[in-house]
Every structure is written in C-alpha cells, then in structure tokens.
Protein backbone atom coordinates (compact mmCIF):
# COMPACT_ATOMS: atom_id res chain seq x y z
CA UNK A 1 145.76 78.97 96.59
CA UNK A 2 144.37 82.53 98.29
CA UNK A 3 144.07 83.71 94.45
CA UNK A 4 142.20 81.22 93.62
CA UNK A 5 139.91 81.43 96.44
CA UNK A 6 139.45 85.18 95.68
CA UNK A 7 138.92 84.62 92.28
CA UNK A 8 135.85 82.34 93.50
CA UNK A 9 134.82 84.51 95.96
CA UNK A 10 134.71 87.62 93.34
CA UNK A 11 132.77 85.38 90.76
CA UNK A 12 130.46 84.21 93.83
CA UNK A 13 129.51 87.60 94.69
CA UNK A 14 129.27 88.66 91.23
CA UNK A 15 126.66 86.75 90.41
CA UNK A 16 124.10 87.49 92.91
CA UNK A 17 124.77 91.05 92.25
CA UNK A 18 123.88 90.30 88.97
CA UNK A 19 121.24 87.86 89.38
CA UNK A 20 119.76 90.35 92.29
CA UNK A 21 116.43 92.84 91.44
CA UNK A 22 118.29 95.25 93.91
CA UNK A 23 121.96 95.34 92.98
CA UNK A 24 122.83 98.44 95.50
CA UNK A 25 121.11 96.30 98.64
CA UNK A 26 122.66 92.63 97.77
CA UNK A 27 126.03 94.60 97.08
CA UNK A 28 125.62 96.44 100.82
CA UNK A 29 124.81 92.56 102.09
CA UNK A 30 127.55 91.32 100.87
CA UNK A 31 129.85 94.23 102.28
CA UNK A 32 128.36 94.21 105.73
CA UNK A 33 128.85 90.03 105.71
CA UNK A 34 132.59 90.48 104.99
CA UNK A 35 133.28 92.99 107.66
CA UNK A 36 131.54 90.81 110.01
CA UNK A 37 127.91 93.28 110.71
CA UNK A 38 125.13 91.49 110.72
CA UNK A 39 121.73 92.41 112.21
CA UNK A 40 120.59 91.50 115.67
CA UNK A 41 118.13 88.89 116.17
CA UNK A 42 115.06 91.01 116.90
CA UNK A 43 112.50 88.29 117.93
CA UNK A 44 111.81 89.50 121.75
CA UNK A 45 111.96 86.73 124.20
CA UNK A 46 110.12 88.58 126.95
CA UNK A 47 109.30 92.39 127.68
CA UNK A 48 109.34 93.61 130.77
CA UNK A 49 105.87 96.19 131.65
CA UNK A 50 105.70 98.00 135.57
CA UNK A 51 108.51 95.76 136.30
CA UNK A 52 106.81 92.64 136.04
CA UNK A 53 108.03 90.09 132.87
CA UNK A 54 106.08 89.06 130.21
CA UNK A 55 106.72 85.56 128.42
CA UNK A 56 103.48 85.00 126.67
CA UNK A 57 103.70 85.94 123.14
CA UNK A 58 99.62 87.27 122.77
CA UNK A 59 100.09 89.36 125.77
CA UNK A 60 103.45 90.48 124.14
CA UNK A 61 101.14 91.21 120.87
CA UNK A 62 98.89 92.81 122.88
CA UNK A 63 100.97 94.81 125.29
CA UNK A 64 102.94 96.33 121.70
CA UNK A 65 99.43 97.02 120.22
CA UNK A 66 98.13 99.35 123.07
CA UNK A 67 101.38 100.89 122.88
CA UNK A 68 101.48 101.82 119.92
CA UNK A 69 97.79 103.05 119.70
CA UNK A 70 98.35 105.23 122.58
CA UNK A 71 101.00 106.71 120.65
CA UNK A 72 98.95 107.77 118.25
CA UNK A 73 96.12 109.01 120.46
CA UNK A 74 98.66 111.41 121.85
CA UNK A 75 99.71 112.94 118.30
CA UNK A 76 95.88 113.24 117.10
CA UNK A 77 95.04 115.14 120.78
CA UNK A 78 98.27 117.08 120.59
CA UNK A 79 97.21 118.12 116.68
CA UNK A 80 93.81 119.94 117.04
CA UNK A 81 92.42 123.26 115.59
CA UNK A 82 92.96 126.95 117.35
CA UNK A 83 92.03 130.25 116.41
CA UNK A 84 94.90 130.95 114.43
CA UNK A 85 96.20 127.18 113.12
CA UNK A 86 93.41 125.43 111.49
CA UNK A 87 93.99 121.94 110.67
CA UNK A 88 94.20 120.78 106.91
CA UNK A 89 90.45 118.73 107.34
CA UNK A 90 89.02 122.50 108.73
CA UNK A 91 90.75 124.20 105.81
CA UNK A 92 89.55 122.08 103.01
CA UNK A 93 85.94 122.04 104.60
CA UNK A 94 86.06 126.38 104.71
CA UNK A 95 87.51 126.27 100.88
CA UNK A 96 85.83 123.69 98.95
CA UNK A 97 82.30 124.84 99.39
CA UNK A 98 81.50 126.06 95.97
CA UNK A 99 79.09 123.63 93.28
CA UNK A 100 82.32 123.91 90.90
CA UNK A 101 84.59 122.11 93.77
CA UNK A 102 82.49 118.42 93.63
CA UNK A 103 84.63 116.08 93.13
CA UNK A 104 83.82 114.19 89.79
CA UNK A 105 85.17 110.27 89.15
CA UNK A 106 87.23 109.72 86.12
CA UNK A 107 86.92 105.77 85.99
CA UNK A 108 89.72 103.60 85.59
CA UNK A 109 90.65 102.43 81.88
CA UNK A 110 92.92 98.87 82.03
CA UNK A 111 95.84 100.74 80.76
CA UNK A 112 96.00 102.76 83.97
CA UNK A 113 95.78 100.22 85.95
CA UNK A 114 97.89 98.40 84.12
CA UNK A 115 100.57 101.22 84.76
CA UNK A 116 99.49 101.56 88.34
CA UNK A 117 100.38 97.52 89.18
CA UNK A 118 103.65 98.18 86.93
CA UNK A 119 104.76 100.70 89.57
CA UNK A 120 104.73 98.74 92.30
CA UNK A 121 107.67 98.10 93.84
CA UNK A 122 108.96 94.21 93.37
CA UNK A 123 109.21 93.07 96.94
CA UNK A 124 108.67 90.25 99.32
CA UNK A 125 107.05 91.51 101.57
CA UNK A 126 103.06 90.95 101.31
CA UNK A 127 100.12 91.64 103.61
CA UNK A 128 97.75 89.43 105.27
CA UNK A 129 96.66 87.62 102.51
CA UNK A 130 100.23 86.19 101.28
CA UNK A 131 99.76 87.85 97.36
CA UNK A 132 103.31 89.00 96.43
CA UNK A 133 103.23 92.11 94.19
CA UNK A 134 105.38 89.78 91.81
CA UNK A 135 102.63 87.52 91.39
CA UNK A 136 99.85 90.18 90.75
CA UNK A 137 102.14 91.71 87.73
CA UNK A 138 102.69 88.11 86.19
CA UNK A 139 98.43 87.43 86.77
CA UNK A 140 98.34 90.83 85.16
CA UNK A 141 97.07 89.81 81.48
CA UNK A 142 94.45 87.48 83.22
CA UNK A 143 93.01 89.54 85.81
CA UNK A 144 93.07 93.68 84.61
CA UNK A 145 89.57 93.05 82.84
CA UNK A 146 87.87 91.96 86.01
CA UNK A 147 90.46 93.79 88.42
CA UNK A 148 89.42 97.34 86.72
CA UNK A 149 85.29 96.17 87.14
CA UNK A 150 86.07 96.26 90.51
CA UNK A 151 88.36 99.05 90.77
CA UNK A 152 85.49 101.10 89.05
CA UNK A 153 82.88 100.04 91.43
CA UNK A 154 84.81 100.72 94.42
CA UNK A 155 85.08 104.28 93.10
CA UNK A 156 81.45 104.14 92.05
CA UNK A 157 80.28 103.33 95.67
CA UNK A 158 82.52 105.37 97.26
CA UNK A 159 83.44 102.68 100.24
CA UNK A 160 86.77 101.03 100.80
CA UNK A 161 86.57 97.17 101.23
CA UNK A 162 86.81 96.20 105.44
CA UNK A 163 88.78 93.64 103.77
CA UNK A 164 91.57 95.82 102.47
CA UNK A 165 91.97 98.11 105.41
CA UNK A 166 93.70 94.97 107.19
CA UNK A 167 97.46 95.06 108.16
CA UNK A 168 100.16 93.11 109.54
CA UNK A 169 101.65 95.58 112.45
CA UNK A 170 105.56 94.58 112.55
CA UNK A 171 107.21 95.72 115.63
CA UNK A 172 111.06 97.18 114.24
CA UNK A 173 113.58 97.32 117.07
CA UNK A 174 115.15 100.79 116.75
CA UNK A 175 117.71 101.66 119.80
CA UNK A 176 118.26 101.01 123.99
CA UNK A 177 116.24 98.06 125.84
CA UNK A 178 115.15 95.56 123.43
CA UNK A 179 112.61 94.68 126.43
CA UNK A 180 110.95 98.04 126.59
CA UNK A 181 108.27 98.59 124.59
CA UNK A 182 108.83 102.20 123.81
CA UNK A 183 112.14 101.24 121.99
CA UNK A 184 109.51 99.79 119.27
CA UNK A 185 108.10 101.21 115.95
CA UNK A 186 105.69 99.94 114.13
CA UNK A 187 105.87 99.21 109.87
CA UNK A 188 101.92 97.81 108.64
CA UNK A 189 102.00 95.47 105.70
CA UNK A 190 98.89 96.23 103.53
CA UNK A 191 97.73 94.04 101.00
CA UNK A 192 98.91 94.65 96.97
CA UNK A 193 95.42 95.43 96.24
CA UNK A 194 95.01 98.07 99.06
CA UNK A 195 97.70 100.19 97.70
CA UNK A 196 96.30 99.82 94.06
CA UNK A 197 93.33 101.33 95.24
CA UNK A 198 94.81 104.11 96.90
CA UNK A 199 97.27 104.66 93.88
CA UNK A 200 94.10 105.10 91.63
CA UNK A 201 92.32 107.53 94.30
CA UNK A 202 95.45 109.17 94.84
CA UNK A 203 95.82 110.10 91.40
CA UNK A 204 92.50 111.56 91.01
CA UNK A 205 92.33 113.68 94.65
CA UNK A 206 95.67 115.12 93.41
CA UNK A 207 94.29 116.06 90.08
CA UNK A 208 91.26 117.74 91.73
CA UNK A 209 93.21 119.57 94.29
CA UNK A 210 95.39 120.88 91.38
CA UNK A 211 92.65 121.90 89.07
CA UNK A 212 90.85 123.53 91.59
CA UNK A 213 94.04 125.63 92.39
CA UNK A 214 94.10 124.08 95.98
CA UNK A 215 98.21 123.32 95.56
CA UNK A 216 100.50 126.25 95.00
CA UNK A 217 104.23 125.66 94.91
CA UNK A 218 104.08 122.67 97.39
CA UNK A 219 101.84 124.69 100.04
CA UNK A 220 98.39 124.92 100.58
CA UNK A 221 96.87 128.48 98.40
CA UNK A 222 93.66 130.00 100.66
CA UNK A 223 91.00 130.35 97.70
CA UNK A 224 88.84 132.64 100.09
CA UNK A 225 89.72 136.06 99.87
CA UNK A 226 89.38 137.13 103.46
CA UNK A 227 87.99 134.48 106.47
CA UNK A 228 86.25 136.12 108.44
C-alpha cells in the first residue's frame, strides 16, 4: 500500500512541476512542504512604538510608512558631495556639457516594444491597478499600435505619468521582533506599464552614456582632462 501511495505522490508532484512556469521554485515548494518548513504568517497583529501598542491597521500603515521614509532620508543626507567624492548627479553635470552630449530620442518602433513586454517576467504580482504582466503579453496584438503612440509621446514630452509613479509599499518581515518596525523592509509593486516605460528609457540613457564614452569597463571614465 506505501508503494502505491508513493507512486501517487511522485506522479502528484510531477505534474505541477511540469505544469509550473517556474519548475526550480514549485520543486523548492514542494521540498520545503515535505520536510515540514513553511513560512510564518507575516500579517502583524499589532506593533508596538515608545512602548505603547498599536492595533489599528492605518496607524500600523502609517507608523511603517514614516519608517521607512526616514530610512531613506538618512541614506540621501549620509550620501552628499565633498571635495574629493563627487556624487554621480555632480559628475554627469561637470562632463556632459558639450553641444555633442544632448541627448537625442530614438522613438519606439512596435517591434521593440513588442520585445520589451516579451521580457517581462511572468508573475503574479501586479501594482495598483490589478494588470498582470500575463495579461498585457496576451492583449499584446491588440494594444502595441496604440501602446507605442503613447510610449512615443511620453518620450516626446519628456514627463512621466503621476499615474505610473504609484506603488504598493509591502512591508517583508526579515529577522527578530515581528512587532518592531525596524525588523521591516519594504518591496514597491509598480504597475506593468511603469516598468515598460523605464525599460524603453533605460535602453536609450544606456546607449547615450555608451556612445558618448561615459561607461568604461563597468566604471565611470572622467571625459575632462584635468578638473580644476
């Protein structure tokens, strides 16, 4: 009767390892679940803040959002400009002075965008407005004409939507107190659309950095002689 069971049990498994778009993370699922490891519940009850307890889940919101915005208030103060480290914003404004350094648009053609949304990585996980990246690549033959009019006029005007700037802030639990508020780190969910955006403006700031000699072997290359 046990090999028969196990027989089950292997055919189980091997079909949503089969039937799975990540085979590696289903297979270490399946592992952990038959050793007995499975994650924590990480939905926070309370925290506790200058010893007093907090129940209400907006304040909790609220109370993780400061947090983590002090957090980063700290590294952008501790991350400023001396005489001898200049930051990478002070560099490029010193080095890409010259008429021959403006930036020029190359617009977007549907077949890069087309390979752009084929990139993206098939997962659940979506930003505020619920699109799944799955979806977007099976709209894909219906919307690339009017998705790369928009595309181009985004580049055109030069201003990122409000819209897309939105994210979901997900506090991840990582060690110690799950009540403390420093034990937190935050993951933002951006929308599909965001990140096709940046994709496309990624590809064309790298290109200009590397035709105008800005990237050398993975460092930054000073174009200016001497600075005085």
């Amino acid at each position: 009767m046990s090999k028969v069971v196990l027989a089950a049990k292997r055919m189980h498994f091997n079909k949503i390892i089969q039937n799975s778009e990540n085979k590696i993370k289903s297979t270490w699922k399946i592992i952990n679940e038959e050793k007995g490891k499975f994650k924590d519940n990480q939905n926070m009850k309370f925290l506790r803040i200058n010893n007093k307890t907090i129940f209400n889940q907006e304040a909790m919101a609220n109370t993780l959002n400061n947090y983590f915005l002090s957090v980063a208030d700290s590294l952008c103060k501790d991350f400023k400009a001396d005489d001898n480290n200049m930051t990478p914003l002070h560099y490029l404004q010193n080095n890409l002075t010259k008429p021959d350094n403006k930036m020029k648009w190359k617009y977007v053609t549907m077949y890069e965008l087309e390979q752009t949304i084929k990139s993206l990585n098939s997962k659940n996980s979506h930003g505020y407005d619920g699109i799944l990246n799955k979806i977007i690549k099976l709209s894909l033959p219906f919307i690339i004409s009017p998705l790369t009019y928009i595309c181009n006029e985004i580049l055109k005007a030069g201003i990122f939507p409000d819209r897309l700037k939105y994210a979901l802030v997900k506090p991840i639990f990582k060690k110690g107190n799950k009540h403390d508020t420093s034990n937190y780190r935050p993951i933002s969910l951006l929308t599909s659309f965001s990140k096709i955006i940046e994709k496309l403006m990624f590809n064309r700031l790298v290109s200009h950095l590397d035709k105008n000699k800005v990237f050398f072997q993975g460092t930054i290359w000073i174009q200016a002689t001497v600075l005085n």
